[in-house]
C-alpha atoms as a PDB file:
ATOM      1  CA  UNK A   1      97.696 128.362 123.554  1.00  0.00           C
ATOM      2  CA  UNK A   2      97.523 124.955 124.273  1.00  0.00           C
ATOM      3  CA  UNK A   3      93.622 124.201 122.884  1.00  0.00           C
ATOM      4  CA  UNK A   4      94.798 124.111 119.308  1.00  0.00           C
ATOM      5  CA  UNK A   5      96.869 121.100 120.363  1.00  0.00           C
ATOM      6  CA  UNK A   6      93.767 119.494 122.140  1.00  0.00           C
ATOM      7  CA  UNK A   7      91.962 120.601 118.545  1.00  0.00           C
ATOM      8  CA  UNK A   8      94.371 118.737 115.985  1.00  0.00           C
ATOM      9  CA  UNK A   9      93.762 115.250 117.370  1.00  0.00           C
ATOM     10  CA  UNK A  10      90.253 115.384 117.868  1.00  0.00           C
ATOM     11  CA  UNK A  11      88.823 117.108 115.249  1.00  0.00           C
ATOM     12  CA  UNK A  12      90.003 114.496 112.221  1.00  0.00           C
ATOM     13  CA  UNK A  13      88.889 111.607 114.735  1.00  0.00           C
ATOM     14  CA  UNK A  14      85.428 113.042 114.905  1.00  0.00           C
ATOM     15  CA  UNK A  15      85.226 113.926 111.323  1.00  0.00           C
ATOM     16  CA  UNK A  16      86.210 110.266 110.692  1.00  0.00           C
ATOM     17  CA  UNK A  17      83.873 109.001 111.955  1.00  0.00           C
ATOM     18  CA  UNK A  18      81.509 111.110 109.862  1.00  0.00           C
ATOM     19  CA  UNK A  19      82.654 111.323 106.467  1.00  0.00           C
ATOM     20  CA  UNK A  20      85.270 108.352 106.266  1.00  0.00           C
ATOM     21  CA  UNK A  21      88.833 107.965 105.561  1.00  0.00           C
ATOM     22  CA  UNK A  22      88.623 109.491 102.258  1.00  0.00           C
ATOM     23  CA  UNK A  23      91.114 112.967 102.686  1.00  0.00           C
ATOM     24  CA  UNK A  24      89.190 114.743  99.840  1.00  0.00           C
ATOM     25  CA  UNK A  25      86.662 115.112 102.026  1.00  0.00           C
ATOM     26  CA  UNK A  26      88.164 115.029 105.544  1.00  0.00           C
ATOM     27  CA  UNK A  27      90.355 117.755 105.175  1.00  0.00           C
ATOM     28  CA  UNK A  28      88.313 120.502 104.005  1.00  0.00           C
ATOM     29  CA  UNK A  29      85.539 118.658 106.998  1.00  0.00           C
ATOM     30  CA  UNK A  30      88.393 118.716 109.615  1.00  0.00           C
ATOM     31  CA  UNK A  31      89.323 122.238 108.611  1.00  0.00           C
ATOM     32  CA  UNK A  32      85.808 123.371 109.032  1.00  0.00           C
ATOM     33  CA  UNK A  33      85.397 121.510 111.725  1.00  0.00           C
ATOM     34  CA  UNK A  34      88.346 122.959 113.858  1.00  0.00           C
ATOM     35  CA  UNK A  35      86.816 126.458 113.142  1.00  0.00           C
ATOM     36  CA  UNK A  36      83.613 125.514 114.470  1.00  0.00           C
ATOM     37  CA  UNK A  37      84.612 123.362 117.356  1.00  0.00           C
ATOM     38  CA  UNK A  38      86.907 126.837 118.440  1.00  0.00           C
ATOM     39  CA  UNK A  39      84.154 128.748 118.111  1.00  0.00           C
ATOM     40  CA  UNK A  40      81.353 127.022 119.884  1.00  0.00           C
ATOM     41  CA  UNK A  41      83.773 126.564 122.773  1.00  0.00           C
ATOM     42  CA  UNK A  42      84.658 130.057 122.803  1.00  0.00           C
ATOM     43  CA  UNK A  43      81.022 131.221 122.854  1.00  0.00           C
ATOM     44  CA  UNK A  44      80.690 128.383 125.348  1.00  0.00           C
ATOM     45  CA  UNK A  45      83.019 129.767 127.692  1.00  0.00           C
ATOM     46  CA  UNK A  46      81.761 132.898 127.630  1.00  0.00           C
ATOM     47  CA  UNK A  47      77.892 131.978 128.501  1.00  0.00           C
ATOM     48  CA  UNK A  48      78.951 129.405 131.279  1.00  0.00           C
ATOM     49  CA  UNK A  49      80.686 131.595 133.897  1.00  0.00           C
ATOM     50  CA  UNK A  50      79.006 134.567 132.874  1.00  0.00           C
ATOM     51  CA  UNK A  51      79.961 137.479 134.028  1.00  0.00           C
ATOM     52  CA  UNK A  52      83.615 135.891 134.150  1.00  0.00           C
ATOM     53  CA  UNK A  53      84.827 133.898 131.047  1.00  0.00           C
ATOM     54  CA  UNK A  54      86.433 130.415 131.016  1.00  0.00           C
ATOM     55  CA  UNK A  55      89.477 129.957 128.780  1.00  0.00           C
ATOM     56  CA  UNK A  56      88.566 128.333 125.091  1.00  0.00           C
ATOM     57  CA  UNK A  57      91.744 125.729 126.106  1.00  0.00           C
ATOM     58  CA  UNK A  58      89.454 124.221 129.890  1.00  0.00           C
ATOM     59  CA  UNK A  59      86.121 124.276 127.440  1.00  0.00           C
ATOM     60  CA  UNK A  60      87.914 121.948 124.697  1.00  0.00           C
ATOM     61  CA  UNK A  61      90.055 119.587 127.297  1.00  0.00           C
ATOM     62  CA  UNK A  62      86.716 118.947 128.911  1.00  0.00           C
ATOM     63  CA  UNK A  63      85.600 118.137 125.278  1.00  0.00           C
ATOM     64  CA  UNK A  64      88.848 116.739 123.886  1.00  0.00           C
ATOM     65  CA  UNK A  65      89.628 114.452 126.870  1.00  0.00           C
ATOM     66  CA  UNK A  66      86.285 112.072 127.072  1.00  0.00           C
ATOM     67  CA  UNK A  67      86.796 111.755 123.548  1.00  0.00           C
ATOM     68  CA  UNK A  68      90.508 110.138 124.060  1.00  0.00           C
ATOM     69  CA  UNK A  69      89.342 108.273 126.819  1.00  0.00           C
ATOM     70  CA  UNK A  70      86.729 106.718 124.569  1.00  0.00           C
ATOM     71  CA  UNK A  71      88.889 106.430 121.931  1.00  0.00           C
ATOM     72  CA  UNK A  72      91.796 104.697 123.887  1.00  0.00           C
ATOM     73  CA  UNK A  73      88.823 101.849 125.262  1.00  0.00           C
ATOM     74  CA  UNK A  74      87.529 101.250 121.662  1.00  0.00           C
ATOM     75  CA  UNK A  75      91.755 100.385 121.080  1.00  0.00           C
ATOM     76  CA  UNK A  76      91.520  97.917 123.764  1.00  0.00           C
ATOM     77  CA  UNK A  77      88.584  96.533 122.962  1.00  0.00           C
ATOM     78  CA  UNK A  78      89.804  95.949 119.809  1.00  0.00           C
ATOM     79  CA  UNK A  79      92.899  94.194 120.841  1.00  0.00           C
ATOM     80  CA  UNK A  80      91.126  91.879 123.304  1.00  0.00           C
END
């Protein structure tokens, strides 16, 4: 399943963001994290096209892929 691929890069990135680059606390926050994000897009998927379900992996790439598009522009801006 390809959405725990989408998951690895994004979650640590988020939780960044949040709780700094300090790995005593972003580990156990990305962990967590993960979890969660799986889970809300699972439920997600499953309220959206009810009575049909969307796959958890098309909920997190359209989560997952603004974020790297976002994150690749803040790169650029940075190198301008």
């Amino acid at each position: 399943m390809w959405s725990h691929r989408l998951l690895g890069p994004v979650v640590p990135h988020l939780c960044r963001l949040l709780v700094g680059p300090d790995y005593r606390w972003l580990l156990p926050f990305s962990t967590l994290g993960g979890a969660c994000l799986l889970l809300a897009a699972d439920i997600a998927g499953r309220i959206v096209a009810r009575p049909a379900e969307l796959d958890v992996g098309i909920v997190t790439a359209f989560i997952g892929a603004p974020f790297f598009v976002w994150v690749v522009m803040q790169q650029r801006i940075r190198e301008l």
